[in-house]
C-alpha atoms as a PDB file:
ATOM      1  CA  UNK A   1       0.000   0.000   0.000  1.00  0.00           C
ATOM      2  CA  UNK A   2       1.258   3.112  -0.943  1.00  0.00           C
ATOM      3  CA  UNK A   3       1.549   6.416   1.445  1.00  0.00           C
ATOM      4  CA  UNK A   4      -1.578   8.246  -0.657  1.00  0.00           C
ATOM      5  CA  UNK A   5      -3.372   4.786   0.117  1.00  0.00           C
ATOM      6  CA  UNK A   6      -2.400   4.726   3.859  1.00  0.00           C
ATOM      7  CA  UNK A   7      -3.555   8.526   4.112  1.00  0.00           C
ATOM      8  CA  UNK A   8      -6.808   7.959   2.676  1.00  0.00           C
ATOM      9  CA  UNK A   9      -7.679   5.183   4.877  1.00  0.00           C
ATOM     10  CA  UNK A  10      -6.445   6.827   7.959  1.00  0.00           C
ATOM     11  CA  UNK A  11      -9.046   9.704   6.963  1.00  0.00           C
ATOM     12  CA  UNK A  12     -11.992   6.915   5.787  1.00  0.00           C
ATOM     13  CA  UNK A  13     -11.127   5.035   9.214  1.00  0.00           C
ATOM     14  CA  UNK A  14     -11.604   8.226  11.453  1.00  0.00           C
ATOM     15  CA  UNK A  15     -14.859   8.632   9.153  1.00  0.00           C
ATOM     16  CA  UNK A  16     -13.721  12.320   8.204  1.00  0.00           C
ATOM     17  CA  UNK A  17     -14.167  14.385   5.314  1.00  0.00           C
ATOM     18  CA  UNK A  18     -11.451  15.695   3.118  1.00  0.00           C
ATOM     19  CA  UNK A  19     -12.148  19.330   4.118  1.00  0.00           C
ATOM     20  CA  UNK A  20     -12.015  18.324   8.021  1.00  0.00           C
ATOM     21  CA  UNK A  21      -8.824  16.554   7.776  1.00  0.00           C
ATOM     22  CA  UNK A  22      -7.053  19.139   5.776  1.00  0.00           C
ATOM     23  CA  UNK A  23      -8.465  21.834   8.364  1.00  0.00           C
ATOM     24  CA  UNK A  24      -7.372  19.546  11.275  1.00  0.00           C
ATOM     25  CA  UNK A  25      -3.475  18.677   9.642  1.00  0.00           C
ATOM     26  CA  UNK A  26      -2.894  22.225   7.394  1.00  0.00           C
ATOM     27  CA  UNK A  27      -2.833  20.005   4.107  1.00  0.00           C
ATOM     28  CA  UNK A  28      -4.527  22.343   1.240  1.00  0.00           C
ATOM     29  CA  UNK A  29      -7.380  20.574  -0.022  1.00  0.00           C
ATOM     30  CA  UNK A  30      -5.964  20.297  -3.727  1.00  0.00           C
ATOM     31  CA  UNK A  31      -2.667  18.755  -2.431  1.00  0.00           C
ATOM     32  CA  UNK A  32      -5.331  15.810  -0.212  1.00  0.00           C
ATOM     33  CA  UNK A  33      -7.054  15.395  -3.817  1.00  0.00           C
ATOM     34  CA  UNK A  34      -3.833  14.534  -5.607  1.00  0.00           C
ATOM     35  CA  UNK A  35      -2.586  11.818  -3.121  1.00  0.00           C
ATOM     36  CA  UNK A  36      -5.684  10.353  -2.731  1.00  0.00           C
ATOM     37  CA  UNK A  37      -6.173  10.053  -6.774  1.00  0.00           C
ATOM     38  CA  UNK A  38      -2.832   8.969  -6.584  1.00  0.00           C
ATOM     39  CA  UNK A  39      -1.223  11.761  -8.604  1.00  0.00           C
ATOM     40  CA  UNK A  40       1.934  11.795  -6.034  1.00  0.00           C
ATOM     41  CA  UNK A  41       3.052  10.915  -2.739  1.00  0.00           C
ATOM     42  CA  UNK A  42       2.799  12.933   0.541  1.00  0.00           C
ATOM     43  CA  UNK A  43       6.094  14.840   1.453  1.00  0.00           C
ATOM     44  CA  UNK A  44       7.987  14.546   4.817  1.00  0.00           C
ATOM     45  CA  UNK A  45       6.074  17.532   5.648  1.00  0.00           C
ATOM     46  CA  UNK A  46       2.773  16.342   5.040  1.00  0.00           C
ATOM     47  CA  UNK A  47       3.541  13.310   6.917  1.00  0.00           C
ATOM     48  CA  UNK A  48       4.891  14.853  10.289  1.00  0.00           C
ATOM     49  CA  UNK A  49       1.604  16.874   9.845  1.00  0.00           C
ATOM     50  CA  UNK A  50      -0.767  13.928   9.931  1.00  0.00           C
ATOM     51  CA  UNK A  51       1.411  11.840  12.874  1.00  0.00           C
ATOM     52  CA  UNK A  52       1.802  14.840  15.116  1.00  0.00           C
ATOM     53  CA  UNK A  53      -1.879  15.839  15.297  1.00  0.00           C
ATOM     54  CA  UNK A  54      -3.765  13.986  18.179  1.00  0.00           C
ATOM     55  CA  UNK A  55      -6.166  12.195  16.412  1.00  0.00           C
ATOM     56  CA  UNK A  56      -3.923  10.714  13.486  1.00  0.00           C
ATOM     57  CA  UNK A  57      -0.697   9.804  16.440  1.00  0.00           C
ATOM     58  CA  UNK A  58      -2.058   6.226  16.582  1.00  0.00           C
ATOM     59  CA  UNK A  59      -1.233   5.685  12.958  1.00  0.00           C
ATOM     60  CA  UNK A  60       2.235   6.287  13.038  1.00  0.00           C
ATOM     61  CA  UNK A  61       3.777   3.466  13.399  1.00  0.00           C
ATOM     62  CA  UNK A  62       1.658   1.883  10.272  1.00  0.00           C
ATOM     63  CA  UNK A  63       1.990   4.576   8.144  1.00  0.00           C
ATOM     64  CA  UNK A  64       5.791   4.981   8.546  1.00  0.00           C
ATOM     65  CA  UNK A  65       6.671   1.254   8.826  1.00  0.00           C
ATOM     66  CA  UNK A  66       3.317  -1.088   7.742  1.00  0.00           C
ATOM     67  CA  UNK A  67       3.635  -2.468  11.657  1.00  0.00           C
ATOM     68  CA  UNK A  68       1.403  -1.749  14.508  1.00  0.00           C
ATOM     69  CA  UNK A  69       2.342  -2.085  18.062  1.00  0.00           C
ATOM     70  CA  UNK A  70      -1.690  -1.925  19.806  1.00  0.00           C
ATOM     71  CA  UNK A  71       0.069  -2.428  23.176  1.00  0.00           C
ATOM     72  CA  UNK A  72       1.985   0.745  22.784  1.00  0.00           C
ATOM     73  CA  UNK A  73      -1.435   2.665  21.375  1.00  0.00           C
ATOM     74  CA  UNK A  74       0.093   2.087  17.413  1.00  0.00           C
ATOM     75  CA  UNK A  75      -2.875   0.252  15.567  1.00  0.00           C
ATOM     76  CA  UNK A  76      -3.706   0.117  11.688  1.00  0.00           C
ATOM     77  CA  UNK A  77      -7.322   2.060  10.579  1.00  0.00           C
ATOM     78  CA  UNK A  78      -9.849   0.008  11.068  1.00  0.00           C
ATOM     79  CA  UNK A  79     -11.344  -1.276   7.448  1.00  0.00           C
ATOM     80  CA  UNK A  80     -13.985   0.891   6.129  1.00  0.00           C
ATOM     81  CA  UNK A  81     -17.423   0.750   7.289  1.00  0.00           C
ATOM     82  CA  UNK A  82     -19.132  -0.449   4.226  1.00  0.00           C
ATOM     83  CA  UNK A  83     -16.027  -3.018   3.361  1.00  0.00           C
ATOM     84  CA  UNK A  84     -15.916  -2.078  -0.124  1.00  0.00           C
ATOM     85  CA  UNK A  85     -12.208  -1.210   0.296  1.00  0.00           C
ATOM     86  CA  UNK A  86     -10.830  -4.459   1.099  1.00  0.00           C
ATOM     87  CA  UNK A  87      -7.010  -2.475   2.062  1.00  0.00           C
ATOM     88  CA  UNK A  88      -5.623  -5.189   4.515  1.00  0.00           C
ATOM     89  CA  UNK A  89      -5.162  -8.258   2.022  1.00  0.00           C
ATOM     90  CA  UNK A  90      -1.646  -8.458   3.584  1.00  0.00           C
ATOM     91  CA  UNK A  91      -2.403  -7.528   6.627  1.00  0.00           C
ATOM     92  CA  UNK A  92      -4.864 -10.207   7.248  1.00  0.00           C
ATOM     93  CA  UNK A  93      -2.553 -12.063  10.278  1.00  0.00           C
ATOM     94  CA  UNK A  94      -1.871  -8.995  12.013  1.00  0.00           C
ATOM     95  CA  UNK A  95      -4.295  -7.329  14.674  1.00  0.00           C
ATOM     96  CA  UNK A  96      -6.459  -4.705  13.503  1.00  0.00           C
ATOM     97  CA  UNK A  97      -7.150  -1.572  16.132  1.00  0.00           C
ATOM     98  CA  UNK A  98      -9.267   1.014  16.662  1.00  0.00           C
ATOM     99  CA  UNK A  99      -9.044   3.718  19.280  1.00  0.00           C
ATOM    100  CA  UNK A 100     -11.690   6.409  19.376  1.00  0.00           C
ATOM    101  CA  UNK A 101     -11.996   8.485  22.164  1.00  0.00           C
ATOM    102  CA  UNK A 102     -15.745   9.112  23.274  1.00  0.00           C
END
């Protein structure tokens, strides 16, 4: 899975829209559009945006490295809700988390 990929799940898991996570990580609209149509990969920039917000910290670890460590708080997004986007084919051994605050 590619870095565009991983962002747009991480957005689809948290069940936010494109204009709420670029208002919550500073990531102009246009520039979301083009990784999630694939049209180029997220910088170094864009990606210390995303892991050092709050909400996106728990990703981390599977974003930077395809691992997750749930005993540390590091989990993969959760698959989306209507399963149409089948993104952990390889991950299929590995633990699936999902931490949401209430």
């Amino acid at each position: 899975m590619t870095l565009s990929e991983k962002v747009k799940a991480i957005r689809k898991a948290e069940e936010m829209s494109k204009a709420t996570f670029c208002k919550l990580t500073g990531i102009p609209l246009s520039t979301l559009d083009k990784y999630e149509m694939g049209k180029f990969e997220p910088s170094g920039t864009a990606l210390t945006k995303i892991t050092q917000h709050p909400i996106f910290m728990k990703y981390t670890l599977w974003l930077m490295t395809d691992h997750a460590a749930p005993e540390a708080g590091q989990i993969y997004p959760a698959l989306s809700p209507d399963g149409h986007e089948n993104i952990f084919n390889l991950l299929k051994s590995q633990k699936v988390g999902w931490l949401r605050k209430k």
